[in-house]
Each structure stands twice: as C-alpha cells, then as structure tokens.
Protein backbone atom coordinates (compact mmCIF):
# COMPACT_ATOMS: atom_id res chain seq x y z
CA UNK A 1 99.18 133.31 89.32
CA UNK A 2 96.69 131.38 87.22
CA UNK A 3 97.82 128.40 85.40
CA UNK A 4 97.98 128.01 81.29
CA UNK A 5 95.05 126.02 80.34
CA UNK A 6 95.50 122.49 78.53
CA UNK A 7 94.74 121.74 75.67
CA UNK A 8 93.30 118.52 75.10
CA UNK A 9 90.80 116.01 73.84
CA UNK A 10 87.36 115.55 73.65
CA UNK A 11 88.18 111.87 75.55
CA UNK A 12 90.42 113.49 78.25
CA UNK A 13 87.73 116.45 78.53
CA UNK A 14 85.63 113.36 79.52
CA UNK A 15 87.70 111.91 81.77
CA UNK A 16 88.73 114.74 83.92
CA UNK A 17 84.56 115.69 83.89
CA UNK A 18 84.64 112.31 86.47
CA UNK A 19 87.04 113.81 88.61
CA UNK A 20 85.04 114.83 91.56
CA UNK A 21 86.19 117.19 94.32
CA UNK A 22 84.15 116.40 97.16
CA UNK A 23 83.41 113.09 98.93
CA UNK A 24 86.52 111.01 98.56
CA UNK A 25 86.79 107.38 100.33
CA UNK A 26 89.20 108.40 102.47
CA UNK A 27 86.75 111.52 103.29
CA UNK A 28 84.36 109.21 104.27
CA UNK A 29 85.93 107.20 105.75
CA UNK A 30 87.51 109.41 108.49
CA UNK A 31 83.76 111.46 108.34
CA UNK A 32 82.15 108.39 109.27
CA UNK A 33 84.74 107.56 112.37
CA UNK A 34 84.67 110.73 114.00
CA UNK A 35 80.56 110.68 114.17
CA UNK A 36 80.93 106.96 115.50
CA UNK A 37 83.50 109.09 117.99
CA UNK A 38 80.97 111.50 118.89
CA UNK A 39 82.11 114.50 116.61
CA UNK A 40 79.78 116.75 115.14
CA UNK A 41 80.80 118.34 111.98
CA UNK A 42 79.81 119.90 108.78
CA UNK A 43 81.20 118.61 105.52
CA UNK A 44 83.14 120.84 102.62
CA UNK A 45 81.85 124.27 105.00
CA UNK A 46 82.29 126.67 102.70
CA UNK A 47 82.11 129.35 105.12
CA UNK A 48 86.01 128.96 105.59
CA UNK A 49 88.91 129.53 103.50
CA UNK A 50 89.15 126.43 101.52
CA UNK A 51 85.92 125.00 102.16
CA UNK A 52 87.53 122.16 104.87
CA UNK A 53 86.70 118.20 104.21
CA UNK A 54 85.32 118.35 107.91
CA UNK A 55 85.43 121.60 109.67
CA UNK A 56 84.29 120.61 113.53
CA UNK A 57 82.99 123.69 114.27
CA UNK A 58 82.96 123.31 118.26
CA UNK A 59 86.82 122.69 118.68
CA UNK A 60 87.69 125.33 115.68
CA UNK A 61 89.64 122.77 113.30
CA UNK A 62 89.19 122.64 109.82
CA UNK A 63 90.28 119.05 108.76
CA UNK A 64 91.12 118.35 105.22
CA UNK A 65 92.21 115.26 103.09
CA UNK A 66 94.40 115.79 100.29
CA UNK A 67 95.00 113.87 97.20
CA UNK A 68 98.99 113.00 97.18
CA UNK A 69 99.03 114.14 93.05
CA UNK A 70 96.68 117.06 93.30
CA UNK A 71 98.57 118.63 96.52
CA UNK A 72 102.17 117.51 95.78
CA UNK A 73 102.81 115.32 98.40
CA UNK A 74 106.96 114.42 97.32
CA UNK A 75 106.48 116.66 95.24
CA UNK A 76 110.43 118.00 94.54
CA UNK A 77 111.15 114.50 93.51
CA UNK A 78 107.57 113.86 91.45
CA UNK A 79 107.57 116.96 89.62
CA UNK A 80 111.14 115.72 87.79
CA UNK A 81 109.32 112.44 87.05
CA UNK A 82 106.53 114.63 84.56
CA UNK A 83 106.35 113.21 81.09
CA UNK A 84 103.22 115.16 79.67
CA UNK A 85 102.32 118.44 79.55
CA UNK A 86 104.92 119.05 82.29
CA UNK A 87 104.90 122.37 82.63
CA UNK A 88 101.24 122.74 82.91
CA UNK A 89 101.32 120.14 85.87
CA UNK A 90 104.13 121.71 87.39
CA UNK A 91 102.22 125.73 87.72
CA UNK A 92 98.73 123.65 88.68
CA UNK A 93 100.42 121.63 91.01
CA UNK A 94 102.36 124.47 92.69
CA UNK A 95 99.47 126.74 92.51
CA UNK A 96 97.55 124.26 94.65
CA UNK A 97 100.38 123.85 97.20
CA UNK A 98 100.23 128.33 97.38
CA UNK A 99 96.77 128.09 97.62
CA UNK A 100 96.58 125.51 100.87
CA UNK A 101 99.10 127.40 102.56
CA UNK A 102 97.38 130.55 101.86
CA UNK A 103 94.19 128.78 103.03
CA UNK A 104 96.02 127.21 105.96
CA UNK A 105 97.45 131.26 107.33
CA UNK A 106 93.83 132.61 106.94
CA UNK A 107 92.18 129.82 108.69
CA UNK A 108 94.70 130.28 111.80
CA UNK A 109 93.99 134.27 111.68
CA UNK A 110 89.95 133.56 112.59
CA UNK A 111 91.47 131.18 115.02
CA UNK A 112 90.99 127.68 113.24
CA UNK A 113 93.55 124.83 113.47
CA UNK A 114 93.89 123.59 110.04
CA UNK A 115 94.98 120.05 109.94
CA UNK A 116 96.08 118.15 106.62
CA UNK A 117 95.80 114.29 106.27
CA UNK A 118 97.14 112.54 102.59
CA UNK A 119 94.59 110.23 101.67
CA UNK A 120 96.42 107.06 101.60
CA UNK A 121 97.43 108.05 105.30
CA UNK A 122 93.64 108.16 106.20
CA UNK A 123 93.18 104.83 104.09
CA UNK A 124 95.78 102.56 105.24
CA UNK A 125 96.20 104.32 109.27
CA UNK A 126 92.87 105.16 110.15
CA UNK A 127 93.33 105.13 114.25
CA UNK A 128 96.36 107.08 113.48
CA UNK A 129 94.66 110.11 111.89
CA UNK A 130 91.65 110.24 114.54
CA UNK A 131 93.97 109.87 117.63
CA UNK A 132 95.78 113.27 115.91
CA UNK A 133 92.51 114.80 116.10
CA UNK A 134 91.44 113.33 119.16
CA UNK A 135 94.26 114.34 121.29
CA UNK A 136 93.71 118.14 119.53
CA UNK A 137 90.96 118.22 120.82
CA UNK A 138 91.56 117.20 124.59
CA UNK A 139 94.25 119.56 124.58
C-alpha cells in the first residue's frame, strides 16, 4: 500500500528537500568504528533488499541504523501523540515499519543476518552496538 501524498508548502517542500537518506552521524559513526575494528564493508549496498547502512559482506550481515521517527521506534504510543497531518504520518510511518520487515525476511532467505540499531542507541552506546556485532561475528 502506497501512502496519500501531502500536501504542502513551498517552505516545507524545502525543508524536507534537506532531509537526506544516506550518511547519518550515527552511520558514521559506527562505519568509522568497525574499520578502526578491522571490518571491511560497503556502505548503503544496494545489491540487497533495503540497500543496508553497512552490509559486511564477509560475515553476511546487513547492518542498518534507523531513525526513531522515520521507523517507529514506540511507535503504538507516538502515533496517538500526531497533531498534523496524522493520518498521512500514521500510513508512511507504518508503511516503513512493513517495508523493513519485508526487507529484514528477504535478507535472511539469501542467508544475511539483518541487524537494526536506533540511532540514538549508536550515538549515546557506541561499544554497545559494536560488541553486538562483534560477538555475531565470532559466533
């Protein structure tokens, strides 16, 4: 199911044009660690479902890092809390969360492990999110 589109401004237009969908600072961030680490990678591979963040190609997982609003992280409890154009945000939203999982199922079928870090998690607990990855890995 595709979402309604929005109608909007000419200013919001603009604002949302600034919204980029690669290269986050928590993306970075955790890219960065993992080479110090010794991981190889490639970034946003678009030769797997849902392009992965980092997708280490020698272990088989597809690490991504997902913005809390965009992938609905609390989302049962955030979605009551939508003032405008609620119902738009609500089917986008949603339609996101579908799509990961769908993402998630094809990734494990060519024998990936997808893995899913929030960004603030990846900000604030660094050592946290590469010891997950890290003990995958040595498993």
């Amino acid at each position: 199911m595709k979402h309604r589109k929005l109608s909007t401004t000419p200013e919001i237009s603009k604002r949302m044009s600034n919204v980029h969908l690669k290269e986050s600072k928590a993306e970075i961030t955790l890219a960065k660690e993992l080479w110090k680490r010794g991981f190889r990678y490639r970034k946003n591979y678009r030769k797997l479902p849902g392009s992965p963040d980092i997708a280490i190609l020698k272990h088989n997982i597809a690490v991504f890092v997902d913005g809390e609003f965009w992938h609905g992280k609390d989302w049962e409890d955030k979605k009551n809390r939508l003032k405008n154009n609620r119902l738009y945000w609500i089917e986008k939203i949603e339609e996101n969360m579908a799509r990961d999982r769908k993402n998630d199922v094809l990734l494990m079928g060519k024998g990936w492990l997808p893995i899913h870090f929030w960004e603030m998690e990846v900000i604030t607990d660094l050592s946290s999110c590469i010891d997950i990855i890290v003990n995958l890995v040595s498993e």
